[in-house]
C-alpha atoms as a PDB file:
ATOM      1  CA  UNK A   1      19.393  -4.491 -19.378  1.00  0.00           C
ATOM      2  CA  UNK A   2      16.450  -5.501 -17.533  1.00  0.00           C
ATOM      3  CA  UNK A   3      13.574  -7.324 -18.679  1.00  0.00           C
ATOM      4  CA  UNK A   4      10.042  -8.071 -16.843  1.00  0.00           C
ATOM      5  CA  UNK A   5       6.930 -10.703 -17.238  1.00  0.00           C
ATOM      6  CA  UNK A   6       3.594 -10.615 -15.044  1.00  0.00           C
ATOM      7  CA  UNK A   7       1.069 -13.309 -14.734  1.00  0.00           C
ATOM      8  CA  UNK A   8      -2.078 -12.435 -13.089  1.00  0.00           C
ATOM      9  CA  UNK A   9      -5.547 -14.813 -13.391  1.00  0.00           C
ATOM     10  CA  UNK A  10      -8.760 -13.677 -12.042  1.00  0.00           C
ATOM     11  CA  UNK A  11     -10.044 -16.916 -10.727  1.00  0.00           C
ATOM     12  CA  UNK A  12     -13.068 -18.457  -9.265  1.00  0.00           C
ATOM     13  CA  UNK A  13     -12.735 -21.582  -6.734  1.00  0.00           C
ATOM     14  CA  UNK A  14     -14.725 -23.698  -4.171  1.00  0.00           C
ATOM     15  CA  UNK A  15     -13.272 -25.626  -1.532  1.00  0.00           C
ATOM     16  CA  UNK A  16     -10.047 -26.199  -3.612  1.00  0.00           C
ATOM     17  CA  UNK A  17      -6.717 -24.476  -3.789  1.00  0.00           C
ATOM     18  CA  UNK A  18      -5.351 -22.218  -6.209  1.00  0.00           C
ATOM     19  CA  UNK A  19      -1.913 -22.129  -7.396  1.00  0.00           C
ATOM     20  CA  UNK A  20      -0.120 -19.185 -10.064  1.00  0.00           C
ATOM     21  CA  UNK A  21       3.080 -17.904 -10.218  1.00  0.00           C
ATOM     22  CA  UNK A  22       5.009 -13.909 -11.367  1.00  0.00           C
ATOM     23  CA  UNK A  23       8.318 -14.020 -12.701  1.00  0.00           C
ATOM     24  CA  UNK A  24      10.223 -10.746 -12.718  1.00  0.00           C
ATOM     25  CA  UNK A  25      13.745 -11.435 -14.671  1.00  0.00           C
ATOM     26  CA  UNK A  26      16.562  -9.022 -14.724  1.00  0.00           C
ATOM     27  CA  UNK A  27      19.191  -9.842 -17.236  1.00  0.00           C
ATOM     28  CA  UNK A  28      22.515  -8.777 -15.693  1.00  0.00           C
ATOM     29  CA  UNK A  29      25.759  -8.308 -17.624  1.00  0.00           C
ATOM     30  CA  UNK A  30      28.986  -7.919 -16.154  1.00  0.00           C
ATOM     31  CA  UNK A  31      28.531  -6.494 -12.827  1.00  0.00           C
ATOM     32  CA  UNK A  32      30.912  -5.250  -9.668  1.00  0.00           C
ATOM     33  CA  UNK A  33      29.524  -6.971  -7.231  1.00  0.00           C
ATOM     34  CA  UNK A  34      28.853  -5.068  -3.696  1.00  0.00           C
ATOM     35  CA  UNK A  35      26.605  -7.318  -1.905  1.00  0.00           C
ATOM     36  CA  UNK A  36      27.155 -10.260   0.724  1.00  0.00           C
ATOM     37  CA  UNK A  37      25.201 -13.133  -0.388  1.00  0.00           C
ATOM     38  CA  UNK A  38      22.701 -14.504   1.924  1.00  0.00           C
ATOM     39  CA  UNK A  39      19.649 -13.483   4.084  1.00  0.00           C
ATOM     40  CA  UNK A  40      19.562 -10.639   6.719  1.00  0.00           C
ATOM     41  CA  UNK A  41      16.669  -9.730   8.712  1.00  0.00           C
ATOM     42  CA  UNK A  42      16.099  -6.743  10.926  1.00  0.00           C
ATOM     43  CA  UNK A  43      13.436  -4.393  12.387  1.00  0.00           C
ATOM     44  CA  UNK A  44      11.612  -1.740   9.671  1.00  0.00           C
ATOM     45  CA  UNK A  45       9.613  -0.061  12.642  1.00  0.00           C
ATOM     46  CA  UNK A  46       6.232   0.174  14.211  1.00  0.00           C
ATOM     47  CA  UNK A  47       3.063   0.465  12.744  1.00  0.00           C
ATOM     48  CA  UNK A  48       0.898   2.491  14.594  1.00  0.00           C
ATOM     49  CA  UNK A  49      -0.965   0.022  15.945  1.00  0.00           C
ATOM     50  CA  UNK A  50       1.936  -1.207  17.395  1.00  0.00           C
ATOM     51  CA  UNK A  51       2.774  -3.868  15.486  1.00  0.00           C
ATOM     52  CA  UNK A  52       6.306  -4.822  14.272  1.00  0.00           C
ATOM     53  CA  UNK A  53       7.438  -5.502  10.893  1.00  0.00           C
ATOM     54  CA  UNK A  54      10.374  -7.584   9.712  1.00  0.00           C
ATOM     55  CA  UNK A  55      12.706  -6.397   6.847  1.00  0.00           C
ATOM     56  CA  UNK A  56      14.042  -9.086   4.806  1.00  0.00           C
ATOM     57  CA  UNK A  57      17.264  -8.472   2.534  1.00  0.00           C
ATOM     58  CA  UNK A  58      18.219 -11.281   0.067  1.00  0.00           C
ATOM     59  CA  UNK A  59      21.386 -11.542  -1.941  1.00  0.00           C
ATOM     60  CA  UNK A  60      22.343 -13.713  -4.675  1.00  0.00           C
ATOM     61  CA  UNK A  61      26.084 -14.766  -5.499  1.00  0.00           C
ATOM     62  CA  UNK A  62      25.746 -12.073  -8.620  1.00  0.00           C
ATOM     63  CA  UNK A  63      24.881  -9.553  -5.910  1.00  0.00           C
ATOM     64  CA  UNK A  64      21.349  -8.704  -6.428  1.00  0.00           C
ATOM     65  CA  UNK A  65      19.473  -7.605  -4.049  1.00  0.00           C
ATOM     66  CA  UNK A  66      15.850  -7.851  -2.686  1.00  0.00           C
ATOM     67  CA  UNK A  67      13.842  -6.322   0.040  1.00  0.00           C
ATOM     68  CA  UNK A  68      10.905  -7.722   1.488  1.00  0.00           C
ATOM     69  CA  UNK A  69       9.135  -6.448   4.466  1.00  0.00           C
ATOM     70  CA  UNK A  70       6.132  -8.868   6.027  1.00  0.00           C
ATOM     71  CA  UNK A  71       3.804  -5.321   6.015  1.00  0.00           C
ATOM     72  CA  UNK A  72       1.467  -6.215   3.074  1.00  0.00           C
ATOM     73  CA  UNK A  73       4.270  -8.028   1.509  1.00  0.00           C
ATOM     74  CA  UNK A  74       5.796  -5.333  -0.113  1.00  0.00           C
ATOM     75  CA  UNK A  75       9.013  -5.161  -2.137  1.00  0.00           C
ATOM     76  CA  UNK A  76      10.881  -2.151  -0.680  1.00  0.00           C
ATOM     77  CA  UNK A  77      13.818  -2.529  -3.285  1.00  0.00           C
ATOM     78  CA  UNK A  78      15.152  -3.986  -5.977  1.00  0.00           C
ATOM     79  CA  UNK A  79      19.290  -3.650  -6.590  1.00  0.00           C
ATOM     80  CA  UNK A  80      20.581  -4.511 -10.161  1.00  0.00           C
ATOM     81  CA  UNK A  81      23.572  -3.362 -11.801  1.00  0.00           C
ATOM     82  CA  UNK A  82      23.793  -0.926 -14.991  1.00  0.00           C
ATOM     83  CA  UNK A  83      25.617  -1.661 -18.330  1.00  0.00           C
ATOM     84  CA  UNK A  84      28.249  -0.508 -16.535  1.00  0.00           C
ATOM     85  CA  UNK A  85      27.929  -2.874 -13.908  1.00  0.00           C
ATOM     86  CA  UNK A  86      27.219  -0.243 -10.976  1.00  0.00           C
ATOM     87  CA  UNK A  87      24.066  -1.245  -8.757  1.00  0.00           C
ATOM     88  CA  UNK A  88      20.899   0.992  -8.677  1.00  0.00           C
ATOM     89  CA  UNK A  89      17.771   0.513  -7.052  1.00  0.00           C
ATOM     90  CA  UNK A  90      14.622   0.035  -9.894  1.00  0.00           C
ATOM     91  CA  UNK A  91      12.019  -0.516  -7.585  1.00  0.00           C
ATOM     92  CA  UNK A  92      10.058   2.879  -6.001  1.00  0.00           C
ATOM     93  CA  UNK A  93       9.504   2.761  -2.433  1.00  0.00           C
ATOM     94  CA  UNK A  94       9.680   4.730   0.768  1.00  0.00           C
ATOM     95  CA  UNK A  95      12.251   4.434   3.448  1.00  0.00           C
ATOM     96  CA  UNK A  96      10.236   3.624   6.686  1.00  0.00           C
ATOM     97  CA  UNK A  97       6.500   2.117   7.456  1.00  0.00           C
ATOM     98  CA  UNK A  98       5.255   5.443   8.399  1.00  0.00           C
ATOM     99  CA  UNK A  99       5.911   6.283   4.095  1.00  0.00           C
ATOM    100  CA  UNK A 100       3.684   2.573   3.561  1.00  0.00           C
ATOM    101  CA  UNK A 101       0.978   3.088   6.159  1.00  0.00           C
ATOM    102  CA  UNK A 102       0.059   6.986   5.306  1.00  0.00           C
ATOM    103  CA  UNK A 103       0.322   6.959   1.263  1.00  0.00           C
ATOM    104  CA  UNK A 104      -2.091   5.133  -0.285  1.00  0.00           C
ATOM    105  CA  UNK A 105       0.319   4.113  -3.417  1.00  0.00           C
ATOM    106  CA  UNK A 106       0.360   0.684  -2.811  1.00  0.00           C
ATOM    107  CA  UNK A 107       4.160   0.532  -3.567  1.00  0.00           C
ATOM    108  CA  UNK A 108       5.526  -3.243  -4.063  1.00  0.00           C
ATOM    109  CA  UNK A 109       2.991  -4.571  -2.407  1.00  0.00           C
ATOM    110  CA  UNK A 110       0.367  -7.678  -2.497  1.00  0.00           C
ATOM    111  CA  UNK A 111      -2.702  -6.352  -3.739  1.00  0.00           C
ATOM    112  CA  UNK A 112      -5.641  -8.487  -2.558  1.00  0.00           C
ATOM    113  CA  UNK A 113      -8.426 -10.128  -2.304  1.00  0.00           C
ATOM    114  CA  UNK A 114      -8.923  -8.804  -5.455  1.00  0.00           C
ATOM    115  CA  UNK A 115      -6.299  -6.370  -7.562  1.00  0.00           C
ATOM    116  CA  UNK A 116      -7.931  -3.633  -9.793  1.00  0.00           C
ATOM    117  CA  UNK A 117     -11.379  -2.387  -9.477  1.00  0.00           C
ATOM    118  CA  UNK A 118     -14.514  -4.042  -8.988  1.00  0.00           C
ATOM    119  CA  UNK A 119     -17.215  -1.803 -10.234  1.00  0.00           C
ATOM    120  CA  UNK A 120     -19.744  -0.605  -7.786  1.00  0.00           C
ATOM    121  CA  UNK A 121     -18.152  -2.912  -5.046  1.00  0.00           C
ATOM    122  CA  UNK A 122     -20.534  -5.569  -6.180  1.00  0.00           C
ATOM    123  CA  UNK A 123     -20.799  -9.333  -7.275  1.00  0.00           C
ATOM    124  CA  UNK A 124     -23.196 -12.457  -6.798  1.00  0.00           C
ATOM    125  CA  UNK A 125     -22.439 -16.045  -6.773  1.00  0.00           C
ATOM    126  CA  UNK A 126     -24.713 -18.514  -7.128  1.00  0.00           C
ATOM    127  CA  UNK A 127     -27.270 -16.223  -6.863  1.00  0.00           C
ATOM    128  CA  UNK A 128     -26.072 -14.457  -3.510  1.00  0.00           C
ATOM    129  CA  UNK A 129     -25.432 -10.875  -3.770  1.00  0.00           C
ATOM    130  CA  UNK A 130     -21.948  -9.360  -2.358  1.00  0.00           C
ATOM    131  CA  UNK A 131     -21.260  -6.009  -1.071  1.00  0.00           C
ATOM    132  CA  UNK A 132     -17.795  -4.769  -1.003  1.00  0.00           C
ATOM    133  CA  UNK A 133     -16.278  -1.898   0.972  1.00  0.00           C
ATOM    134  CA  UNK A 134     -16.008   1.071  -1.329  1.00  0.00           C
ATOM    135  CA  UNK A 135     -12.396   2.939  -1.121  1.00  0.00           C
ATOM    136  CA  UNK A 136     -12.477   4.283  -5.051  1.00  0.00           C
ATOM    137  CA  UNK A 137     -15.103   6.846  -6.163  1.00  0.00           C
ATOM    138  CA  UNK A 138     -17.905   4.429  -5.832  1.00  0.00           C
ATOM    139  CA  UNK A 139     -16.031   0.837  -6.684  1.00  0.00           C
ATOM    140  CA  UNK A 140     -14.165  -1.404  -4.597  1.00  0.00           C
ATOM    141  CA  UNK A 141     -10.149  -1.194  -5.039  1.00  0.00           C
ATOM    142  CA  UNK A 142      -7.201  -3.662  -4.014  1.00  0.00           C
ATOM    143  CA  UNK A 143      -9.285  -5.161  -1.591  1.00  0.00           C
ATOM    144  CA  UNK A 144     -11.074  -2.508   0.451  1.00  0.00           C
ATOM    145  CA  UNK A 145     -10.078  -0.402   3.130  1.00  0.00           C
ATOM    146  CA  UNK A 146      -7.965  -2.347   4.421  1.00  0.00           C
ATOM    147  CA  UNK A 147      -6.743  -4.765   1.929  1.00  0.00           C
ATOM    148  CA  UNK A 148      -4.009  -7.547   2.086  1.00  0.00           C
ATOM    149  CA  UNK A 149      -1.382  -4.429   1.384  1.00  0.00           C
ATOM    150  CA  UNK A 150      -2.196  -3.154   4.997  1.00  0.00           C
ATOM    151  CA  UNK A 151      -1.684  -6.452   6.978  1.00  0.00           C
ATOM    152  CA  UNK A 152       1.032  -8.302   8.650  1.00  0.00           C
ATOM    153  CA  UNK A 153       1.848 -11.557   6.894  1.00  0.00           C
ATOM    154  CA  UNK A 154       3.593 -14.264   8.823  1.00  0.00           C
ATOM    155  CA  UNK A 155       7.118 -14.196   7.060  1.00  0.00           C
ATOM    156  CA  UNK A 156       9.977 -16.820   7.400  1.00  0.00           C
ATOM    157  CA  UNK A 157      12.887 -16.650   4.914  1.00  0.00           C
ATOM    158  CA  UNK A 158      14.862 -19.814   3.802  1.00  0.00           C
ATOM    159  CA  UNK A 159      17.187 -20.832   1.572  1.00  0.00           C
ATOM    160  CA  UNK A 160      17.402 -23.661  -0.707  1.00  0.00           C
ATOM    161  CA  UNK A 161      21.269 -23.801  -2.144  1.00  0.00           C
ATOM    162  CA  UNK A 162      22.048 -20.417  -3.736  1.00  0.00           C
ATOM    163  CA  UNK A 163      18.268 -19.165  -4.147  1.00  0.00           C
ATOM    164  CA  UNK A 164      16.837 -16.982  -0.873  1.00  0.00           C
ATOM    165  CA  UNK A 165      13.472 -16.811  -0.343  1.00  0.00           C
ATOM    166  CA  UNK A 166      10.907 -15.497   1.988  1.00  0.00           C
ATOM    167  CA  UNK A 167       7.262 -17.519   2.444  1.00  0.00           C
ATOM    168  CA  UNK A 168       4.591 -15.304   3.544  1.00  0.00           C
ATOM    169  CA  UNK A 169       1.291 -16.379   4.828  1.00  0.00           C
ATOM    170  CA  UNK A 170      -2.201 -14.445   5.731  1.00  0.00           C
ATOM    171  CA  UNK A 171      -5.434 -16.042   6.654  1.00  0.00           C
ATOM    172  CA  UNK A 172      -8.472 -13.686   5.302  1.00  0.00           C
ATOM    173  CA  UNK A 173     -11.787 -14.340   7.327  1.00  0.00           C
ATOM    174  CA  UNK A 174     -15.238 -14.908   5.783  1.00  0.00           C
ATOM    175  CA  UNK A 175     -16.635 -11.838   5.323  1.00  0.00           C
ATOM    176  CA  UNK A 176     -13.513  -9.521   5.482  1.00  0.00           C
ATOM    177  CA  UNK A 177     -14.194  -6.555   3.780  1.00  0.00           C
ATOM    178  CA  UNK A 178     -17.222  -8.103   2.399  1.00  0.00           C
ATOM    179  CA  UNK A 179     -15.736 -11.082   0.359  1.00  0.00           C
ATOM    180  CA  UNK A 180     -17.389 -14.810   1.193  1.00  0.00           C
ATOM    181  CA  UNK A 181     -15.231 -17.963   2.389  1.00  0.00           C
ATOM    182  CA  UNK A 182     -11.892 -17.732   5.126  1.00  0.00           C
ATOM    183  CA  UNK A 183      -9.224 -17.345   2.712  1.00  0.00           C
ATOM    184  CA  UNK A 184      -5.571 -18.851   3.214  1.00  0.00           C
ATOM    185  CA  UNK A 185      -2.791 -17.284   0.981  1.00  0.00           C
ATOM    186  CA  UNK A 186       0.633 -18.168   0.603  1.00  0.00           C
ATOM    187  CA  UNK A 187       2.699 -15.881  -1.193  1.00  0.00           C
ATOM    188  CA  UNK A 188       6.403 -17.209  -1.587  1.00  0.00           C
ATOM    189  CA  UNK A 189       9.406 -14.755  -2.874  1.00  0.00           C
ATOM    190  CA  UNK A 190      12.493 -16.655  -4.528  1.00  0.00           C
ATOM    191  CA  UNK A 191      15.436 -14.489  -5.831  1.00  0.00           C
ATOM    192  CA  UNK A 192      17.640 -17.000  -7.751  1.00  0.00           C
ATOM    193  CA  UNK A 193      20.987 -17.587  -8.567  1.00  0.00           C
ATOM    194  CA  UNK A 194      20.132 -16.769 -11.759  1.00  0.00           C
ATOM    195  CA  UNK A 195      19.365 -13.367 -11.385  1.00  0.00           C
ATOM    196  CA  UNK A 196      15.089 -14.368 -11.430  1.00  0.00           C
ATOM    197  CA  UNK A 197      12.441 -12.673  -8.513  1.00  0.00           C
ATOM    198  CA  UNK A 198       9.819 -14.968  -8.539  1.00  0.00           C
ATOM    199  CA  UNK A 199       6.913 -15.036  -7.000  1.00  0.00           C
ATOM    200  CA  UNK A 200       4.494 -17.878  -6.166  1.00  0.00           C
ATOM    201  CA  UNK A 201       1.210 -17.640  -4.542  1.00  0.00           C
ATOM    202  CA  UNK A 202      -1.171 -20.583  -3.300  1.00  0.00           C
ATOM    203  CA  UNK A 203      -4.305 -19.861  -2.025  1.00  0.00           C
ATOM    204  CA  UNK A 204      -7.433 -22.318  -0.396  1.00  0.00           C
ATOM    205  CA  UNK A 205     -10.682 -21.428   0.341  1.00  0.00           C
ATOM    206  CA  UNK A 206     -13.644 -23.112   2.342  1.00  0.00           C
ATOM    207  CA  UNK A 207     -16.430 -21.245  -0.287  1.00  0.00           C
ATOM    208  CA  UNK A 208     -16.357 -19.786  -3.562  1.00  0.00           C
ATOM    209  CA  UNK A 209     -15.198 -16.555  -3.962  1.00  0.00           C
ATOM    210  CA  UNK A 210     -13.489 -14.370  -5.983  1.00  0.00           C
ATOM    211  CA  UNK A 211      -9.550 -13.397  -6.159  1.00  0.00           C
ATOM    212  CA  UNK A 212      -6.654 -11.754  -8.126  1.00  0.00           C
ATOM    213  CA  UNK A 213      -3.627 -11.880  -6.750  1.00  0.00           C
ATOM    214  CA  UNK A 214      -0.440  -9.782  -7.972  1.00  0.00           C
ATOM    215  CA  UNK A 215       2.492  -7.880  -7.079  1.00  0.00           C
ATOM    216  CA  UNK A 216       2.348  -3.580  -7.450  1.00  0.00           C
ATOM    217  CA  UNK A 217       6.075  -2.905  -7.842  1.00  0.00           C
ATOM    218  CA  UNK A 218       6.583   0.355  -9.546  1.00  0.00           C
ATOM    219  CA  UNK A 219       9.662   0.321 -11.600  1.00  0.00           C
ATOM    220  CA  UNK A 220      12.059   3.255 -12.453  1.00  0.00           C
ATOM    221  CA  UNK A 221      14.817   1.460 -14.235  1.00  0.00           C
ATOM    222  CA  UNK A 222      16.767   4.754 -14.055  1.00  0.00           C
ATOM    223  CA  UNK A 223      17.696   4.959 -10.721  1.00  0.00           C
ATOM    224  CA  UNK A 224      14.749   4.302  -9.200  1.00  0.00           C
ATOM    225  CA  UNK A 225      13.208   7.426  -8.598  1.00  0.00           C
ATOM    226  CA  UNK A 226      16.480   9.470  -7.239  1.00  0.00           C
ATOM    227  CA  UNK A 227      15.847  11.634 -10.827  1.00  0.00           C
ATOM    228  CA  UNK A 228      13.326  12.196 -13.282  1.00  0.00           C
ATOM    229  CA  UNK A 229      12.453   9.158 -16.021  1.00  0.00           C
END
């Protein structure tokens, strides 16, 4: 069986930092386990810019498994076992950053500055006007044009006893894609030994702003996609 909880705040902040955490649990029962436990890390291609990205693969003592790539912090994957204990992936993704960088899904990813819509692409703050990029029939979606889904996060993974993690980090400028104050985000992935993906995200900034922060995993708890719901 699997189970899920999301936490997201719309939040307002000057000169401070702001802290919030997702939780996805998956309940496991008795499962055949497949997986090595522990972190691996290899290449997931290009962008074409030229950039490289890191894939991430964590792995519990259960055998659960997680897939993080450091383009737009997206979950690629998530492997959990059925009732009868034979591991799927739940999570829809594609197979290679050429599937990320030319559909527009936003698979798994961070959505950010701000997730959803902002209507019109517009706000004010203390009495200053904002005008966002508009990339959704008039409004202003998951960031802009090029929103925290599209960029390459610094990325380390670590472990701390029998939770792996990866801590991913992206500096927004003032002014990037029209939102006030230079923004630093931390976003940190834990998958625990207990079977929990959480997610924790920290963020400062040097002038108010605005921000919503979440993860945009699609789930298929069939088989993730391989047949129809």
């Amino acid at each position: 069986m699997v189970s899920c909880s999301k936490i997201s705040k719309s939040l307002y902040k000057s000169e401070g930092t702001i802290v919030f955490s997702m939780i996805l649990v998956l309940i496991m029962g008795c499962t055949k386990i497949r997986h090595k436990k522990g972190i691996v890390e290899s290449s997931f291609g290009t962008t074409k810019e030229g950039k490289e990205v890191t894939y991430f693969r964590l792995v519990n003592k259960a055998g659960m498994a997680v897939g993080i790539i450091n383009y737009g912090g997206i979950v690629t994957s998530i492997e959990v076992p059925d009732k009868n204990g034979e591991f799927g992936d739940v999570a829809l993704g594609h197979d290679n950053i050429l599937g990320y960088e030319e559909k527009n899904d936003y698979f798994g990813c961070i959505a950010g500055r701000y997730a959803n819509r902002i209507a019109n692409g517009q706000f004010s703050i203390d009495s200053v006007q904002y005008q966002l990029f508009l990339n959704n029939n008039g409004h202003a979606l998951h960031g802009g044009q090029k929103g925290f889904d599209k960029q390459i996060w610094n990325a380390k993974s670590f472990q701390d006893g029998d939770n792996y993690g990866v801590v991913l980090n992206y500096t927004s400028q003032d002014g990037e894609e029209g939102y006030p104050g230079t923004l630093k985000c931390e976003v940190t992935y834990t998958l625990t030994k207990d079977n929990t993906l959480q997610i924790d995200y920290k963020a400062t900034t040097d002038k108010t702003t605005v921000l919503n922060l979440t993860n945009h995993t699609y789930f298929n708890l069939k088989d993730g996609g391989a047949s129809p719901i």
